[in-house]
Protein backbone atom coordinates (compact mmCIF):
# COMPACT_ATOMS: atom_id res chain seq x y z
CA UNK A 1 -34.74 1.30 -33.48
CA UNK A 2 -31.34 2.39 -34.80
CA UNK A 3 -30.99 4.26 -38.23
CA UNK A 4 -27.89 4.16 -40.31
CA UNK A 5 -27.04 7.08 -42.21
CA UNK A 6 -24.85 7.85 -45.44
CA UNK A 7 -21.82 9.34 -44.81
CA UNK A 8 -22.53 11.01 -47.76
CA UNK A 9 -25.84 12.94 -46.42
CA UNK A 10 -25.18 12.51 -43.02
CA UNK A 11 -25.35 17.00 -41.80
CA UNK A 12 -23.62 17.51 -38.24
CA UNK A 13 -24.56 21.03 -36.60
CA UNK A 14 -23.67 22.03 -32.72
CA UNK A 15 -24.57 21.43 -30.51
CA UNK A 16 -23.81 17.35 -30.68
CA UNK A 17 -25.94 14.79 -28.53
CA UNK A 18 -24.15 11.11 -28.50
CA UNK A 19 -26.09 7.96 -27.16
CA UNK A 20 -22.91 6.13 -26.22
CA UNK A 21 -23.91 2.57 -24.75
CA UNK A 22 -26.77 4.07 -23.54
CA UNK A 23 -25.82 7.25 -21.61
CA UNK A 24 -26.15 10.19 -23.51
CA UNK A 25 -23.35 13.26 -23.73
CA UNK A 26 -23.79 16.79 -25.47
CA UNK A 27 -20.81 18.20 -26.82
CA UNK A 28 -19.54 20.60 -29.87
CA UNK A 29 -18.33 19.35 -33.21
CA UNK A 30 -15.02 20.84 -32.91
CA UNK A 31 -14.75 18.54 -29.16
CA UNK A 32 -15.46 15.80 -31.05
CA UNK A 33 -13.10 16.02 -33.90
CA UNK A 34 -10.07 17.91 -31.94
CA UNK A 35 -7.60 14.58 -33.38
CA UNK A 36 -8.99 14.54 -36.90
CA UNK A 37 -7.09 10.97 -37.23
CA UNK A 38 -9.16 9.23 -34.28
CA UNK A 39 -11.63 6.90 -35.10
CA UNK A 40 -14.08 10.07 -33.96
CA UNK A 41 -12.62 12.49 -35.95
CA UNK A 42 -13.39 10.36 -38.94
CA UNK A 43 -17.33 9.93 -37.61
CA UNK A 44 -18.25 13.03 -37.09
CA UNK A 45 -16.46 14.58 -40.51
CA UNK A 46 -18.43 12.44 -42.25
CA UNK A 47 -16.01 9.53 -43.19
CA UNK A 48 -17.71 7.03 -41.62
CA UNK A 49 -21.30 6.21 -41.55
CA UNK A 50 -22.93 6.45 -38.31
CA UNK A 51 -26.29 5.09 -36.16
CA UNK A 52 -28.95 7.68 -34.68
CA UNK A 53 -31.24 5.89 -31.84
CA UNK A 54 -34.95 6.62 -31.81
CA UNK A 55 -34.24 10.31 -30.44
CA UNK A 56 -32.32 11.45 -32.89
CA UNK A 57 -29.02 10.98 -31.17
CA UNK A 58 -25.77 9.74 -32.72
CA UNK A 59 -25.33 6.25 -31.37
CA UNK A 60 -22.19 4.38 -30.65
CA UNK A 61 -22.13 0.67 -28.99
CA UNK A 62 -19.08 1.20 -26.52
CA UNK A 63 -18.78 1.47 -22.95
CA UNK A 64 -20.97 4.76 -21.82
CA UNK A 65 -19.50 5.16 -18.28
CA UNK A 66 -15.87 5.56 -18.95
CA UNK A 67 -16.70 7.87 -22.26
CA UNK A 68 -16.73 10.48 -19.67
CA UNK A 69 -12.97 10.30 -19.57
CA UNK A 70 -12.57 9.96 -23.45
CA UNK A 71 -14.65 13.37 -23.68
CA UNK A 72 -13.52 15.41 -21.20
CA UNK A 73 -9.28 14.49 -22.47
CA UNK A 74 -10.80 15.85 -26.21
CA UNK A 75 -12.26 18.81 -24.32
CA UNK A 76 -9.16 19.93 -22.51
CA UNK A 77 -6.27 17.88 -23.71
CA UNK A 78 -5.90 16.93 -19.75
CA UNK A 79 -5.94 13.42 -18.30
CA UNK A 80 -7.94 14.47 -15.02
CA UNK A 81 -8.88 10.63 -13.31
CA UNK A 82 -10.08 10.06 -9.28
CA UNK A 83 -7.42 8.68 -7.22
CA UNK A 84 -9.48 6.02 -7.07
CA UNK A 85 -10.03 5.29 -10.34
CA UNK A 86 -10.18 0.92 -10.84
CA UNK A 87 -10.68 0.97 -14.76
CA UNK A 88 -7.42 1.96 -16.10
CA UNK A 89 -7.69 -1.42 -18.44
CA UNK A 90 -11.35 -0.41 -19.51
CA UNK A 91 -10.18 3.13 -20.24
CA UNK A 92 -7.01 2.19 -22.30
CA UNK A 93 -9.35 -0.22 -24.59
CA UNK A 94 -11.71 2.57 -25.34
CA UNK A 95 -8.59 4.82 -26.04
CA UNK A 96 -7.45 2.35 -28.22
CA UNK A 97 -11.27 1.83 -30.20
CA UNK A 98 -11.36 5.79 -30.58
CA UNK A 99 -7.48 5.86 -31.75
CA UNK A 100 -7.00 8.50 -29.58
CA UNK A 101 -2.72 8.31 -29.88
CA UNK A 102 -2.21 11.36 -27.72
CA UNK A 103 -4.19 9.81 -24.82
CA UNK A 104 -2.60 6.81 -25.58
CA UNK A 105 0.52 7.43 -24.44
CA UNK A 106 -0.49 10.19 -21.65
CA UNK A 107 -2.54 6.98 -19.99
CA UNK A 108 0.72 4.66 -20.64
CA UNK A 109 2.57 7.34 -18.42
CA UNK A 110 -0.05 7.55 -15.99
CA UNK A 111 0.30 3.78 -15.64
CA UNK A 112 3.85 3.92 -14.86
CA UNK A 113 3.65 6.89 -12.95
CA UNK A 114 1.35 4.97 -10.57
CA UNK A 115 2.96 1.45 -10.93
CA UNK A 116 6.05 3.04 -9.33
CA UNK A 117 3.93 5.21 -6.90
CA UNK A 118 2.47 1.84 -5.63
CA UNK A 119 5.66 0.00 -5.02
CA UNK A 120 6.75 2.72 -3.02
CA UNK A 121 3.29 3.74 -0.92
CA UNK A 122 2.89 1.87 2.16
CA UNK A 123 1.23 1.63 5.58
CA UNK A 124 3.69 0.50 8.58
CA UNK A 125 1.84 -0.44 11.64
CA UNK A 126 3.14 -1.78 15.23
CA UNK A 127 1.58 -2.77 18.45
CA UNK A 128 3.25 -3.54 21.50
CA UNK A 129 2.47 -5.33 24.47
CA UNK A 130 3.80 -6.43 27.97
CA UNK A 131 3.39 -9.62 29.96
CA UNK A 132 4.46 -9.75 33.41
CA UNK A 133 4.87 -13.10 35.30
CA UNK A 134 6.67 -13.76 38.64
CA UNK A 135 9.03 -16.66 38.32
CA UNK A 136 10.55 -18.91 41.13
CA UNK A 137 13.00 -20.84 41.82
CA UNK A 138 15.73 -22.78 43.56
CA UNK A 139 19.18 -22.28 43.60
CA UNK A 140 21.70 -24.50 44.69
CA UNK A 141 24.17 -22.87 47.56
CA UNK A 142 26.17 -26.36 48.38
CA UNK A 143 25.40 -29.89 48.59
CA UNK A 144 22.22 -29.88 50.26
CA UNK A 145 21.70 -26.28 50.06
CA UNK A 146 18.91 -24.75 48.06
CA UNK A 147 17.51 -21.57 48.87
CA UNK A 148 13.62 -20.26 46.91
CA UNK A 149 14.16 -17.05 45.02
CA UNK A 150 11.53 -14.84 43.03
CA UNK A 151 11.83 -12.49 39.99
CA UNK A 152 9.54 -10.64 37.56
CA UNK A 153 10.00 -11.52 34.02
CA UNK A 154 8.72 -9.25 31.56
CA UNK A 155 7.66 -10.65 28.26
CA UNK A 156 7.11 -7.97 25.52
CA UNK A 157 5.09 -8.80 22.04
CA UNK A 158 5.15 -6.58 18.90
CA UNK A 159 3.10 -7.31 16.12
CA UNK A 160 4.27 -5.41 13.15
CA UNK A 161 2.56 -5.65 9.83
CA UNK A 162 3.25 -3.66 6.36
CA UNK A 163 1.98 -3.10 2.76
CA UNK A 164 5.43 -3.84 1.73
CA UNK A 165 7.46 -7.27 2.05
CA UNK A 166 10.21 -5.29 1.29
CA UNK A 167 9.96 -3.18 4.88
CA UNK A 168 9.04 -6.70 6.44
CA UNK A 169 12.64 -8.82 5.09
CA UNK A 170 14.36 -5.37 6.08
CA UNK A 171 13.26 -5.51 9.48
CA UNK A 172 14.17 -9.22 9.73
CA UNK A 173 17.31 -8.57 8.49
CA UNK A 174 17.65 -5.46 11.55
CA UNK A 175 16.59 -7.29 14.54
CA UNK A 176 18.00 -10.78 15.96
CA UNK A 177 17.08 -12.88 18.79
CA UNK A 178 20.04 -13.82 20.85
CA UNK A 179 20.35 -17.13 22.11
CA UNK A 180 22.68 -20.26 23.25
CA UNK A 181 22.99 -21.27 19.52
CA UNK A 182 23.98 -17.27 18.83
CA UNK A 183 22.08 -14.48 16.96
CA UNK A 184 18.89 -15.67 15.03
CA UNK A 185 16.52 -13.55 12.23
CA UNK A 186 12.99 -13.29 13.34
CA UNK A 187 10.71 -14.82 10.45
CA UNK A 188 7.66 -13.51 8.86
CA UNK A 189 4.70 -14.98 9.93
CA UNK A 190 3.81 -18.46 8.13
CA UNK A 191 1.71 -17.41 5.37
CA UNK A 192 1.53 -14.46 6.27
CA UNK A 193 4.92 -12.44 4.77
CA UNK A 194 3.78 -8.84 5.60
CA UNK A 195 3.13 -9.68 9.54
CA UNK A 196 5.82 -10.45 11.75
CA UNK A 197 6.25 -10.87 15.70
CA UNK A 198 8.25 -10.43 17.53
CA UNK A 199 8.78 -11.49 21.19
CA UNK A 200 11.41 -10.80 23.54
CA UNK A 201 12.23 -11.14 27.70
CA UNK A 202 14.93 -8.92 29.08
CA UNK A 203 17.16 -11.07 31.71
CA UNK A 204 16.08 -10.37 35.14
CA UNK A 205 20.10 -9.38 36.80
CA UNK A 206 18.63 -12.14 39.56
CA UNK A 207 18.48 -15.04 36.97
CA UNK A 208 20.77 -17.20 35.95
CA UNK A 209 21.21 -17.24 32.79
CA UNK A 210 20.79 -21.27 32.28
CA UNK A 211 17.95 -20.99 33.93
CA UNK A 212 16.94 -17.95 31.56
CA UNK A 213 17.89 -20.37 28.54
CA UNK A 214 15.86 -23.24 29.94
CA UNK A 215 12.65 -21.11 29.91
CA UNK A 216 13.22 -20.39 26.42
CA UNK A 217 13.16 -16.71 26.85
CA UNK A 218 15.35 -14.66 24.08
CA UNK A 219 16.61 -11.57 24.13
CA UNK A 220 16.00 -9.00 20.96
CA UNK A 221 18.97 -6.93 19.70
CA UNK A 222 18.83 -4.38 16.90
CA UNK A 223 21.17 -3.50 14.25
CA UNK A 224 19.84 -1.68 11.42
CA UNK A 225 20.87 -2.16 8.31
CA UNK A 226 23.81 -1.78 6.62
CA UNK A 227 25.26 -1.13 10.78
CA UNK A 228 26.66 -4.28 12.36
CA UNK A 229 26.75 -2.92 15.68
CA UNK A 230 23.50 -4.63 17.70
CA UNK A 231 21.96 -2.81 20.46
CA UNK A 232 19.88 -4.84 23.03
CA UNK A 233 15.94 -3.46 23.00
CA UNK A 234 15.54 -3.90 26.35
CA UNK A 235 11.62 -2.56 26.68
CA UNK A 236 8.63 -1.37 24.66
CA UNK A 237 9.96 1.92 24.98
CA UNK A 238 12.86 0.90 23.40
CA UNK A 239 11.38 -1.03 21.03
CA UNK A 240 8.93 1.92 19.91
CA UNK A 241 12.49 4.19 19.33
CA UNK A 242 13.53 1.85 17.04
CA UNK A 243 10.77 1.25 15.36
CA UNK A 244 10.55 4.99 14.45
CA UNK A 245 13.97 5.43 13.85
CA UNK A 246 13.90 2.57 11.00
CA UNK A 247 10.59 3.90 9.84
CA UNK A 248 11.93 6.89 9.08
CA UNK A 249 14.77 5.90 7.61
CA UNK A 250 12.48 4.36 5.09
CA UNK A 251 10.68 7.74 4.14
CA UNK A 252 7.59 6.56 6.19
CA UNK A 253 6.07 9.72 8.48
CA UNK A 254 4.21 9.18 11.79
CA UNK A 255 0.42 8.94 10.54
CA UNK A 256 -1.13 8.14 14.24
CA UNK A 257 -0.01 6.94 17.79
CA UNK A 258 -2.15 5.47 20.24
CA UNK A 259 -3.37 6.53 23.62
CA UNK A 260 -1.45 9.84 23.61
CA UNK A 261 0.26 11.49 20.71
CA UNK A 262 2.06 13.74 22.87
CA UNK A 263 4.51 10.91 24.64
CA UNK A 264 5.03 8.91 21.53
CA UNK A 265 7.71 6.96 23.17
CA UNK A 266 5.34 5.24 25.89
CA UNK A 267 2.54 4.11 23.07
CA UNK A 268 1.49 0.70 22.37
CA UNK A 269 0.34 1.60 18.95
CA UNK A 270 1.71 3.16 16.38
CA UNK A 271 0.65 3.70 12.54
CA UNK A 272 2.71 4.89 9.70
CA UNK A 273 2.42 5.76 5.82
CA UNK A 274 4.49 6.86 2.94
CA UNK A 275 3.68 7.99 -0.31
């Protein structure tokens, strides 16, 4: 059972228990009415009447839980919330009930503070691969003259994926395929605009290159952004340069490379971040 009291009668003395939506706090007077013009500074100087609960504690229907951050901002003027914190929208209502103004505006700055934080943060990741086949063919030496030939074809796969659609378009717009037609944008994957592949075959010096072109391969060239210079990325190795040399670029730092950190250049995994 809940018991309203008169303002008028109502006697406050420290130390102060609070039954807020069910989870109880114990703090001073002086905590409690630290901004005189919040809606607590009114309750507990009397200007407002006020519920007790069964045990004798002041009661107040809001959300318990996140009253932990309204209390401890009164107690030290600091807005001190886990990185992980997912109740921001929670946490500005109750601000807003208590009429809190200075934490008011310290959570709007938190907001934006981390708003811009998060379009920035980001995790960059890339795996490479090589597939080797053995290719063969004729080639025509006169009229009736064909003579078998054989050459390995290497066909490289990277699978990049990022946080950020921005670092995706970027590296769209810094590597091309070259082909018949002339240089084409790789595409992020459909449905899928933060994962992109990319697949490329150097030309064997061996093949022809119309016979090159009627396989389909493509070459992959590289010309990072705002440069207009291409540079042909002619293996993983290659590839995995690049790769860190625009991820740098970006303010991204090498979080973890995969199977030995110490060649970093002969990976087939590599993981970045930025903050």
């Amino acid at each position: 059972m809940l018991n309203s009291n008169n303002p008028d009668k109502t006697e406050f003395q420290d130390p102060v228990s609070i039954n807020v939506g069910g989870q109880v706090y114990t703090t001073t007077l002086s905590t409690l009415t630290r901004f005189q013009d919040s809606m607590l500074g009114a309750m507990f100087r009397g200007k407002l009447p006020l519920l007790k609960d069964r045990k004798g504690n002041f009661f107040i229907d809001r959300d318990g839980k996140v009253f932990r951050h309204i209390l401890n901002y009164l107690r030290s003027s600091s807005l001190d919330l886990p990185r992980d914190f997912s109740e921001m929208q929670l946490l500005k209502r109750e601000a807003d009930f208590y009429q809190i103004r200075p934490l008011l505006e310290e959570l709007a700055q938190h907001e934006s503070g981390f708003l811009q934080a998060a379009g920035r943060s980001a995790v960059l990741t890339a795996d490479v691969s090589c597939q080797v086949r053995t290719l063969h063919f004729n080639l025509k030496r006169g009229p009736e003259n064909f003579e078998l030939f054989s050459c390995t074809v290497q066909i490289y796969t990277a699978n990049v994926f990022c946080t950020s659609r921005a670092v995706v378009e970027l590296l769209c717009r810094s590597f091309s395929y070259q082909t018949p037609e002339g240089a084409v944008p790789p595409q992020a994957e459909e449905g899928q605009p933060n994962c992109l592949r990319l697949q490329w075959t150097p030309r064997p010096a061996e093949m022809p290159v119309e016979l090159f072109n009627k396989h389909g391969y493509r070459r992959l060239t590289v010309a990072p952004v705002p440069s207009t210079e291409s540079t042909v990325v002619q293996d993983a190795r290659s590839f995995v340069e690049w790769m860190l040399q625009l991820a740098l670029a970006e303010g991204f730092r090498v979080d973890s490379v995969f199977p030995d950190s110490s060649d970093i250049l002969n990976c087939v995994s590599l993981r970045f971040v930025r903050y």
